[in-house]
C-alpha atoms as a PDB file:
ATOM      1  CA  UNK A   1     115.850 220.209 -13.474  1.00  0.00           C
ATOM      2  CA  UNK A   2     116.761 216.538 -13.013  1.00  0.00           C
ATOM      3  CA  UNK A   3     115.140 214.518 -15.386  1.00  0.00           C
ATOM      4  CA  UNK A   4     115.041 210.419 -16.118  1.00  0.00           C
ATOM      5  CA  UNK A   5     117.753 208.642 -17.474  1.00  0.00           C
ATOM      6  CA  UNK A   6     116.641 205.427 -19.217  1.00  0.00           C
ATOM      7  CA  UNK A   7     118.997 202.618 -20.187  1.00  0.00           C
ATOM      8  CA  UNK A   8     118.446 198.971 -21.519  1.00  0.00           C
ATOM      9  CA  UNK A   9     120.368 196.703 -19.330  1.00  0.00           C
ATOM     10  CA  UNK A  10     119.469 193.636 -20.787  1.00  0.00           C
ATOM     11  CA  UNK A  11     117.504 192.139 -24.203  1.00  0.00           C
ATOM     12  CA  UNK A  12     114.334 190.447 -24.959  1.00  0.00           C
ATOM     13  CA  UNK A  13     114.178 186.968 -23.140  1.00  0.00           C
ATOM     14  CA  UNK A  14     114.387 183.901 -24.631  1.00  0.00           C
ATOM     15  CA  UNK A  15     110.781 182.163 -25.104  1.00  0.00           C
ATOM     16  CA  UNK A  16     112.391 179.326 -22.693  1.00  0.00           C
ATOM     17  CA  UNK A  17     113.575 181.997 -20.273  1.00  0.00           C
ATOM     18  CA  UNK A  18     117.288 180.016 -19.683  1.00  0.00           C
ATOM     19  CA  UNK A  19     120.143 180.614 -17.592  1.00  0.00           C
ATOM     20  CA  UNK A  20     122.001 182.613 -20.146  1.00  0.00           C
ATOM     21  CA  UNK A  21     124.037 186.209 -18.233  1.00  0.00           C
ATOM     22  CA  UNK A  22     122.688 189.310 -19.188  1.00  0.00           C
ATOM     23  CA  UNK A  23     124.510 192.455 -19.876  1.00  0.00           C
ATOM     24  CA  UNK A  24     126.801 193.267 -16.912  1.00  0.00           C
ATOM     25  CA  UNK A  25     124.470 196.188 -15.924  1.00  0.00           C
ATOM     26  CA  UNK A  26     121.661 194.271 -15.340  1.00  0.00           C
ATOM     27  CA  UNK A  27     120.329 191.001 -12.719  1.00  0.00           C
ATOM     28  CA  UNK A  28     123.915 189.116 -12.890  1.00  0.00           C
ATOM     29  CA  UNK A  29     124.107 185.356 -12.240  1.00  0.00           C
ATOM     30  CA  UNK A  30     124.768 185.083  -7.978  1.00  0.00           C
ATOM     31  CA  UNK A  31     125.049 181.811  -6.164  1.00  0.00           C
ATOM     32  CA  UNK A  32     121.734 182.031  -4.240  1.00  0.00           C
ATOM     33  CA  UNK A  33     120.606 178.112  -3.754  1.00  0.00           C
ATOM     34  CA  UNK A  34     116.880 177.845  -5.195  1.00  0.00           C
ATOM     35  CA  UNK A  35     114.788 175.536  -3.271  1.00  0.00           C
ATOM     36  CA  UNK A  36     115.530 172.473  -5.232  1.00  0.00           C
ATOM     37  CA  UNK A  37     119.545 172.918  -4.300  1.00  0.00           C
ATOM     38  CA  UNK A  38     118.885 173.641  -0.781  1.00  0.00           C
ATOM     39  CA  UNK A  39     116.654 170.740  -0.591  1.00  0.00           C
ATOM     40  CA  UNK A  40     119.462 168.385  -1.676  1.00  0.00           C
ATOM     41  CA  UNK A  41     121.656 170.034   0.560  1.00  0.00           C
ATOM     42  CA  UNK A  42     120.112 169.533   3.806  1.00  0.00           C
ATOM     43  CA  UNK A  43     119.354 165.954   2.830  1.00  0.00           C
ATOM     44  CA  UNK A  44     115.260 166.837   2.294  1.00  0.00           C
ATOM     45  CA  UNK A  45     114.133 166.217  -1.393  1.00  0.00           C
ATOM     46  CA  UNK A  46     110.744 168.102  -1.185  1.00  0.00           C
ATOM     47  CA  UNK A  47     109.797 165.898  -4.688  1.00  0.00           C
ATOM     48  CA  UNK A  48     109.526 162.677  -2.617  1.00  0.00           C
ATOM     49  CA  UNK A  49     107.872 164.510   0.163  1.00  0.00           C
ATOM     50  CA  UNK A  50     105.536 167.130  -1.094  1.00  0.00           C
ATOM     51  CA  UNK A  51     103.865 169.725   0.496  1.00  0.00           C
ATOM     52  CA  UNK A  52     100.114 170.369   0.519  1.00  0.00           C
ATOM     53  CA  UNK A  53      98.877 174.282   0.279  1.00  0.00           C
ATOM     54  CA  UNK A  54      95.581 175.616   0.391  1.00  0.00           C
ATOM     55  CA  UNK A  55      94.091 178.330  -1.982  1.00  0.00           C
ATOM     56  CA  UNK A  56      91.830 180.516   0.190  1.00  0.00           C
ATOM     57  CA  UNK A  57      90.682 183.996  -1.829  1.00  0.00           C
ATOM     58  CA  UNK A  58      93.469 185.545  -3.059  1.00  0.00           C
ATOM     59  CA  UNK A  59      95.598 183.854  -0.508  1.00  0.00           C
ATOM     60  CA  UNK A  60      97.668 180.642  -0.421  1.00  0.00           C
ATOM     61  CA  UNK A  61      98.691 178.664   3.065  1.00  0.00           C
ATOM     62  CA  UNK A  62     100.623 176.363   3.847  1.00  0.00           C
ATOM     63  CA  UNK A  63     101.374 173.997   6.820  1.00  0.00           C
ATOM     64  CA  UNK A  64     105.086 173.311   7.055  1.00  0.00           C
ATOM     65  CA  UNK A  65     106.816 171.177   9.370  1.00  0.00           C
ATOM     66  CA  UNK A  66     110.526 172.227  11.194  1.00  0.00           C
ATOM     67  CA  UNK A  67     112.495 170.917   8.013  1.00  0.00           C
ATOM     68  CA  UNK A  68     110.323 172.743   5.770  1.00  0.00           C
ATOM     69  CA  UNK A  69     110.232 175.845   7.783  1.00  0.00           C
ATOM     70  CA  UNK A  70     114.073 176.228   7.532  1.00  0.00           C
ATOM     71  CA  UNK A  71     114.080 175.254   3.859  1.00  0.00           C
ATOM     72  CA  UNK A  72     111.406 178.751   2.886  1.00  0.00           C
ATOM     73  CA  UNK A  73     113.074 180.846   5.392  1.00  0.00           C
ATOM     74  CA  UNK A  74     116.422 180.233   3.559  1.00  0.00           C
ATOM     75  CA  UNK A  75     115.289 180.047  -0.009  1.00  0.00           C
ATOM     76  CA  UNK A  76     113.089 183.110   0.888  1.00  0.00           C
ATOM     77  CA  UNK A  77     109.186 181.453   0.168  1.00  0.00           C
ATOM     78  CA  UNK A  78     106.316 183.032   2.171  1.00  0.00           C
ATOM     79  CA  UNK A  79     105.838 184.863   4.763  1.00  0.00           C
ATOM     80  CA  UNK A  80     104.883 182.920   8.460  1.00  0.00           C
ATOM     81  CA  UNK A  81     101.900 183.601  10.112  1.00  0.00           C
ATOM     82  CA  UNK A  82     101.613 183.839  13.836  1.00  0.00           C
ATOM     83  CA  UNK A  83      99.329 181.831  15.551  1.00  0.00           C
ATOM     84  CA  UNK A  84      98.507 180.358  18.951  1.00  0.00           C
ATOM     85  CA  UNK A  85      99.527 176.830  17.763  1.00  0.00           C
ATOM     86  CA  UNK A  86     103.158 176.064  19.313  1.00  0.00           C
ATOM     87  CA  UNK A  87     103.368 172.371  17.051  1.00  0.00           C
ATOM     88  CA  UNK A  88     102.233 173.889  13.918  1.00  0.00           C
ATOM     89  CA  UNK A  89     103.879 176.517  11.448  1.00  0.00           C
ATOM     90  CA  UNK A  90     101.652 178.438   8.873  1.00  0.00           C
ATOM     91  CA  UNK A  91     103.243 180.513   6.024  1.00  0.00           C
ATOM     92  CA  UNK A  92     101.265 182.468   3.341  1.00  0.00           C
ATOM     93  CA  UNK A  93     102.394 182.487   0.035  1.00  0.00           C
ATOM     94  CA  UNK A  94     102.164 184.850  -2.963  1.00  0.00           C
ATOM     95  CA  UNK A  95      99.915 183.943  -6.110  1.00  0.00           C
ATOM     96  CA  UNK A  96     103.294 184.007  -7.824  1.00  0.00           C
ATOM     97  CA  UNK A  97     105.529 182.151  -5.513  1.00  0.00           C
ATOM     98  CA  UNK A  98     103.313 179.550  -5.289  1.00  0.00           C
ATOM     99  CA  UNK A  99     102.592 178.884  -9.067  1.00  0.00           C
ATOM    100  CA  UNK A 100     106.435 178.391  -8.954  1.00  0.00           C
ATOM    101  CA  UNK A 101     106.840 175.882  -5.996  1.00  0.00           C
ATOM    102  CA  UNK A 102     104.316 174.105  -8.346  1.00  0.00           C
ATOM    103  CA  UNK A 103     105.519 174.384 -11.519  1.00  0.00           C
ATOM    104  CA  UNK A 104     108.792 174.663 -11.170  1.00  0.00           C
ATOM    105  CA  UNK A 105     109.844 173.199  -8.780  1.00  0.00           C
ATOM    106  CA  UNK A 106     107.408 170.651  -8.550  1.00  0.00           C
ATOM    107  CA  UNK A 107     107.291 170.694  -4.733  1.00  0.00           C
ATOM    108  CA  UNK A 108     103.660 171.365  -3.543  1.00  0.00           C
ATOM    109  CA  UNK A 109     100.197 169.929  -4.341  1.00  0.00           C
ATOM    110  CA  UNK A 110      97.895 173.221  -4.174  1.00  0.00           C
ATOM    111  CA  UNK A 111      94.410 172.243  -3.267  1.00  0.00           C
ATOM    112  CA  UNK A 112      91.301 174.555  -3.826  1.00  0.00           C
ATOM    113  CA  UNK A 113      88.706 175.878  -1.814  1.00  0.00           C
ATOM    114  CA  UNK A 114      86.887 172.243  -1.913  1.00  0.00           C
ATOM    115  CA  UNK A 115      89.831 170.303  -0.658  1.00  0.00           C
ATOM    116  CA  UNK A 116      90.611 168.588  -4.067  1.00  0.00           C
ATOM    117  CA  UNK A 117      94.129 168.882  -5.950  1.00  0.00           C
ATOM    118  CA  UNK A 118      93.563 171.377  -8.852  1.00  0.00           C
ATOM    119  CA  UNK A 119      95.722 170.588 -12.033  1.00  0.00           C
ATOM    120  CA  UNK A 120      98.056 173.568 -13.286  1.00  0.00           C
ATOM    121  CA  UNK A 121      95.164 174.952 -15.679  1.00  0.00           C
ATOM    122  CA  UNK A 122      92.828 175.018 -12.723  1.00  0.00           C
ATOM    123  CA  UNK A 123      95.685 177.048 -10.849  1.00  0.00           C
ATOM    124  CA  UNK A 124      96.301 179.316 -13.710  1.00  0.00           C
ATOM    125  CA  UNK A 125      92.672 180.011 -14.589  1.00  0.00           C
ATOM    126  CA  UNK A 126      91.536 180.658 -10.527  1.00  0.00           C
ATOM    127  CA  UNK A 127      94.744 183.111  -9.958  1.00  0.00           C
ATOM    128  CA  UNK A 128      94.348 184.959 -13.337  1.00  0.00           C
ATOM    129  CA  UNK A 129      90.361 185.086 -12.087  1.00  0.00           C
ATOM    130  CA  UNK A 130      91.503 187.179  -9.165  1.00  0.00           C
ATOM    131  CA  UNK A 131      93.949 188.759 -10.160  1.00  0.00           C
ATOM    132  CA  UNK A 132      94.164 190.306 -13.871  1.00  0.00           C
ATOM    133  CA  UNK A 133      97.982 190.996 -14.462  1.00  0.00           C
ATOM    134  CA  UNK A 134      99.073 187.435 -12.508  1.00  0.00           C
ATOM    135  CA  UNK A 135     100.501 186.134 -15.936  1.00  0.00           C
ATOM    136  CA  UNK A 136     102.766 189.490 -16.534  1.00  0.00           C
ATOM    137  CA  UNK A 137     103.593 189.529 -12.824  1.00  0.00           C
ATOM    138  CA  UNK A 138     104.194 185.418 -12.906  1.00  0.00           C
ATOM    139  CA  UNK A 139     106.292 185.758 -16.124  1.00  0.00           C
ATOM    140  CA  UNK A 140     108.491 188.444 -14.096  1.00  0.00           C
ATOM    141  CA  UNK A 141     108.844 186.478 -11.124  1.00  0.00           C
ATOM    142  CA  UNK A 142     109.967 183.677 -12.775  1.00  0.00           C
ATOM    143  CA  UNK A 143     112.726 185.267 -14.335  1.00  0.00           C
ATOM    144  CA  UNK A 144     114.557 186.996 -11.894  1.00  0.00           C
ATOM    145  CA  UNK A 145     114.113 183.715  -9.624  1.00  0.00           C
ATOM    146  CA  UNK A 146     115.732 181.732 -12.826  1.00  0.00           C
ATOM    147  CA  UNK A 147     118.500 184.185 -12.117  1.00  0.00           C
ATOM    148  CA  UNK A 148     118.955 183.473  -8.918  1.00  0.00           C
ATOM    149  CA  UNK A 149     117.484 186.372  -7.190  1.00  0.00           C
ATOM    150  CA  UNK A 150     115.816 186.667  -4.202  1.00  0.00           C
ATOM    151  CA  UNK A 151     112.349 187.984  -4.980  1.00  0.00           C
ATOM    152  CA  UNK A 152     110.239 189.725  -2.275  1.00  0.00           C
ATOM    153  CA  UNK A 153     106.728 191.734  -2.290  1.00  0.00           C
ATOM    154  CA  UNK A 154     107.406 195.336  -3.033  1.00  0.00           C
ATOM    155  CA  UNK A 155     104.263 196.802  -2.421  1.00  0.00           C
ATOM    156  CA  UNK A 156     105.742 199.145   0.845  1.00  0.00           C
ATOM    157  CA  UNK A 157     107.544 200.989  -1.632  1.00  0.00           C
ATOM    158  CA  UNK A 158     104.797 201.004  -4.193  1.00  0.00           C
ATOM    159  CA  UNK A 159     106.665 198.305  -7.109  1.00  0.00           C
ATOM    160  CA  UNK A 160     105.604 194.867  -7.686  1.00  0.00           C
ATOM    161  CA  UNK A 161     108.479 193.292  -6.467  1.00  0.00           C
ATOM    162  CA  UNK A 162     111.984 193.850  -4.445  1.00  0.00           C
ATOM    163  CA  UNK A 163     115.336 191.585  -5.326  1.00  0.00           C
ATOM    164  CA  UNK A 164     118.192 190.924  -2.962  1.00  0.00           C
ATOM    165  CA  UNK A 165     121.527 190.144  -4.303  1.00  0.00           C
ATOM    166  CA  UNK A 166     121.861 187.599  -1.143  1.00  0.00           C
ATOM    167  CA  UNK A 167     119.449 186.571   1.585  1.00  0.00           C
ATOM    168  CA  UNK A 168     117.592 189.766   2.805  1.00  0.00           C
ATOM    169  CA  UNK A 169     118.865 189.153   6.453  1.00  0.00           C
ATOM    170  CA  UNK A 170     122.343 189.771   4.926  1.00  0.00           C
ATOM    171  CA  UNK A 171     121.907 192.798   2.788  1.00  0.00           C
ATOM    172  CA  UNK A 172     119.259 195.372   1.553  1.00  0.00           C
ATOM    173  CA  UNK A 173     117.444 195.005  -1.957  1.00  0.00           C
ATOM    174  CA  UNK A 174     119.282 196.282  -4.706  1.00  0.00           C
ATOM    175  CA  UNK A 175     116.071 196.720  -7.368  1.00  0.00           C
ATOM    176  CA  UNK A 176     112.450 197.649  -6.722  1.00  0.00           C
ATOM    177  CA  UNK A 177     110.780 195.901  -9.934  1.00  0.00           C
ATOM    178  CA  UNK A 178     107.828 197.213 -11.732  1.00  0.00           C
ATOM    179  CA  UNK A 179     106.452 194.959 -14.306  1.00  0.00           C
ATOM    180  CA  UNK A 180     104.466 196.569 -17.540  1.00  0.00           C
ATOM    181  CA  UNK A 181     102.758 194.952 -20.023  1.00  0.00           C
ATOM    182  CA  UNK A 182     103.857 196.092 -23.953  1.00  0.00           C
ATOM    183  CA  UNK A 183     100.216 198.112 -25.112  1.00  0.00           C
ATOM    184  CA  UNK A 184      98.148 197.202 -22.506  1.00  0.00           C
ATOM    185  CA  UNK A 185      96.195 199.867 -21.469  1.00  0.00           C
ATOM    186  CA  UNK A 186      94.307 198.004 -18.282  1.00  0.00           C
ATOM    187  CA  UNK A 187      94.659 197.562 -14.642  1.00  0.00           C
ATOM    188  CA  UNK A 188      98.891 197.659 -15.802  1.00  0.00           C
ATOM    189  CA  UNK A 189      98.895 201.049 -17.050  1.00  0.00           C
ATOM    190  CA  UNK A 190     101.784 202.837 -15.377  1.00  0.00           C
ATOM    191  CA  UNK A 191     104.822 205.188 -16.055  1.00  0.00           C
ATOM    192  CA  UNK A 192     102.557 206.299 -19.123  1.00  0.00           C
ATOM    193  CA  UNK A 193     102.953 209.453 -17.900  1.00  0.00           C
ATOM    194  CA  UNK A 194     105.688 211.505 -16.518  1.00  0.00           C
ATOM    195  CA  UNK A 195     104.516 212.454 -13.021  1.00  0.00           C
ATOM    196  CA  UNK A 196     104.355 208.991 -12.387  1.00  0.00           C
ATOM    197  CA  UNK A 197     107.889 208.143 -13.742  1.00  0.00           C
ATOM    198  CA  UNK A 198     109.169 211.110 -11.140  1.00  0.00           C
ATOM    199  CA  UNK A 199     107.638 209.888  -8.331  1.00  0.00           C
ATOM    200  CA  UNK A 200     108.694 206.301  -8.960  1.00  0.00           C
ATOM    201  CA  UNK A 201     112.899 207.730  -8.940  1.00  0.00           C
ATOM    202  CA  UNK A 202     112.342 209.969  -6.269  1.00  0.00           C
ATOM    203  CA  UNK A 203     111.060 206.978  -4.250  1.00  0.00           C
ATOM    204  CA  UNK A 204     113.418 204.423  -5.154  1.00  0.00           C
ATOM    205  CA  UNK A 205     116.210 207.398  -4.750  1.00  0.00           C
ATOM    206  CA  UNK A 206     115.147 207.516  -1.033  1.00  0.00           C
ATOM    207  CA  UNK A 207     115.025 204.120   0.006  1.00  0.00           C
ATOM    208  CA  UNK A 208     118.907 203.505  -2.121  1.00  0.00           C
ATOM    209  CA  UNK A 209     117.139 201.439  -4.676  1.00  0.00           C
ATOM    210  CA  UNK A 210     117.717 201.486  -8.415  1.00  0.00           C
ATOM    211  CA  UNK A 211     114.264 201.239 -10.441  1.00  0.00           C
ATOM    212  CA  UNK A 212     114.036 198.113 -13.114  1.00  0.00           C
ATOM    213  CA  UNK A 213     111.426 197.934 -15.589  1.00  0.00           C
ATOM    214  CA  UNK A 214     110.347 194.596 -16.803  1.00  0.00           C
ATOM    215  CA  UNK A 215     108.168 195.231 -19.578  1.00  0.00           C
ATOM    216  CA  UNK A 216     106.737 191.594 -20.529  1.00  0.00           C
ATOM    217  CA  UNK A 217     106.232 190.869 -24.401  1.00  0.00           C
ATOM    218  CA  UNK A 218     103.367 188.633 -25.427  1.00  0.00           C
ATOM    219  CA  UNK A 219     104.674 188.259 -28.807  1.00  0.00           C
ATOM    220  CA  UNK A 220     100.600 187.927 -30.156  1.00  0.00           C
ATOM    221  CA  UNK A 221     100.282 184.937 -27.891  1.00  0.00           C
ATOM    222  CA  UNK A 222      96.804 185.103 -25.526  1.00  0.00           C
ATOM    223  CA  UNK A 223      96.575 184.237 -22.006  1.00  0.00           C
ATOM    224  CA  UNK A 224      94.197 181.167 -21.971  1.00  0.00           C
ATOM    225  CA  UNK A 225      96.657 178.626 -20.673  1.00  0.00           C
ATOM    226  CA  UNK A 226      99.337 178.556 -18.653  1.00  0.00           C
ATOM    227  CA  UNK A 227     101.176 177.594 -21.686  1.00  0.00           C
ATOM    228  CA  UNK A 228     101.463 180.947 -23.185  1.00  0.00           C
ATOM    229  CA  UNK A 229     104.488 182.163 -21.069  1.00  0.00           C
ATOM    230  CA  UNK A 230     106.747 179.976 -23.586  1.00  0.00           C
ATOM    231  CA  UNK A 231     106.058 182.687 -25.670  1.00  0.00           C
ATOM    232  CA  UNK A 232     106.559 185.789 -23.828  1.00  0.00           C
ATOM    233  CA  UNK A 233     109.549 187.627 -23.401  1.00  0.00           C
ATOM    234  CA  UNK A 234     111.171 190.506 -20.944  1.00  0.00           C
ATOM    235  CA  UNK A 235     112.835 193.766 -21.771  1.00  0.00           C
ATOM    236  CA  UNK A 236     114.792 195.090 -18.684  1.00  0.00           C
ATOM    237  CA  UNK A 237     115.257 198.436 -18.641  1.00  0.00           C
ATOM    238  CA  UNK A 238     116.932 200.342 -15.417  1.00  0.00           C
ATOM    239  CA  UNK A 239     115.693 204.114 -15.052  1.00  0.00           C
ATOM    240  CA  UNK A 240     117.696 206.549 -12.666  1.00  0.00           C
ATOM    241  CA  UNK A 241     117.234 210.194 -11.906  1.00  0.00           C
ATOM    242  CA  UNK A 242     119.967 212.560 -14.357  1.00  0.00           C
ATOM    243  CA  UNK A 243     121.862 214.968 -12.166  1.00  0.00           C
ATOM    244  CA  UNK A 244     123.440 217.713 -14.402  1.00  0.00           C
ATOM    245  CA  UNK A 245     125.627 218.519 -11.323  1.00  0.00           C
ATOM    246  CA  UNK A 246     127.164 214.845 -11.225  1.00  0.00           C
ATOM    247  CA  UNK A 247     127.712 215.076 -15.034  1.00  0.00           C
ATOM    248  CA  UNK A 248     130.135 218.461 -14.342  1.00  0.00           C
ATOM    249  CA  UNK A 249     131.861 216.557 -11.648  1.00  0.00           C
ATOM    250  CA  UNK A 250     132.899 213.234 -13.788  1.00  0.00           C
ATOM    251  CA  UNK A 251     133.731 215.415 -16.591  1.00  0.00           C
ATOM    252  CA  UNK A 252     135.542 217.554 -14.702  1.00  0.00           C
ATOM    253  CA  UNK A 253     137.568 214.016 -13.520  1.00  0.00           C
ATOM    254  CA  UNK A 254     138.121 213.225 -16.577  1.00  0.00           C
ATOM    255  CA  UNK A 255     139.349 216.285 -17.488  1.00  0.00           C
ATOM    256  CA  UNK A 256     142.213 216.559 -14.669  1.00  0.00           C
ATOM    257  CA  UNK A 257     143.119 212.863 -15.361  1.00  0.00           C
ATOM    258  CA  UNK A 258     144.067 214.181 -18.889  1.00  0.00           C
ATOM    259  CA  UNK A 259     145.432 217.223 -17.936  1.00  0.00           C
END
């Protein structure tokens, strides 16, 4: 019977999460612009003129104007909303996309429900309030966006996340993510068993998409400010389905070659 085949593609993070390639199995480096780039390329520096986005429940909108509208669409930010207004353009965004526009990129003010700019401890306590495993999931997000992945919701194929070599117009996703949290035993408790770990390959197998495991270190640091992710670091681990048969046929290559 086919059984899992795990392999570490790449080593614990650095507590600064940097640029640095990882093992040639893993997320390469890929020239996808990140906002900032494509902001200086089209001549718009979103710094000077920042964006305004609204938290509403576990949702985040945003108004954006033509320039911005071309600027998410390319960098891959949000998903639009349609409306019946033909001057205005509304885009949700994810907990974790937005936390990045804001802190990393420095290029939206988020206000809360009561209309007033929240400081990034405001926007890391209310997000973490709703949703338990948004510092895991942000740590993960962050990463593979450092790397210049394309990060999309993967919650149609039952991961956390999907990432796209290039612009998901161009091609399809390459990885559906799942993010775990080392010895946490609460609302992230997955693959603990191994009914779970089959049904996540077969899945991936069917929609051509190799399964990565972030598993997100907190190195004894807590989660009571934003502050803590210095500390964390990520394992990625790729798992794929072992096929006896496909093991006869490259040994039986390898064999000829020799022969």
């Amino acid at each position: 019977m086919d059984g899992p085949d795990m392999r570490q593609v790449g080593g614990r993070e650095s507590s600064g999460c940097d640029n640095s390639h990882e093992d040639s199995n893993g997320p390469n480096q890929v020239l996808i612009p990140c906002l900032a780039q494509v902001s200086l390329h089209n001549g718009v520096n979103w710094t000077k003129s920042v964006s305004t986005v609204i938290l509403s429940g576990c949702n985040v909108i945003l108004e954006a104007g033509p320039e911005q509208v071309e600027l998410l669409n390319r960098a891959c930010f949000g998903q639009p909303i349609v409306t019946a207004e033909k001057d205005k353009q509304w885009f949700q965004l994810g907990f974790e996309e937005s936390f990045y526009m804001f802190h990393e990129l420095k290029c939206i003010v988020i206000l809360g429900e009561d209309k007033h700019p929240k400081n990034i401890e405001e926007i890391w306590e209310y997000m973490k309030s709703k949703r338990e495993i948004f510092p895991d999931l942000y740590k993960a997000y962050s990463h593979l966006r450092r790397k210049n992945w394309v990060v999309r919701p993967g919650s149609q194929y039952g991961v956390d996340f999907v990432v796209y070599r290039h612009h998901p117009a161009i091609v399809h996703s390459e990885y559906a993510v799942l993010v775990l949290s080392e010895g946490n035993g609460g609302a992230n408790d997955r693959l603990r068993v191994w009914s779970d770990l089959n049904c996540s390959l077969r899945l991936c197998g069917s929609v051509a998409k190799t399964l990565l495991v972030l598993t997100i270190r907190k190195n004894g640091d807590k989660v009571a400010s934003s502050s803590c992710l210095e500390q964390y670091s990520i394992e990625e681990r790729t798992i794929a389905r072992w096929r006896p048969e496909q093991c006869r046929e490259d040994q039986m290559v390898v064999r000829t070659r020799n022969e």
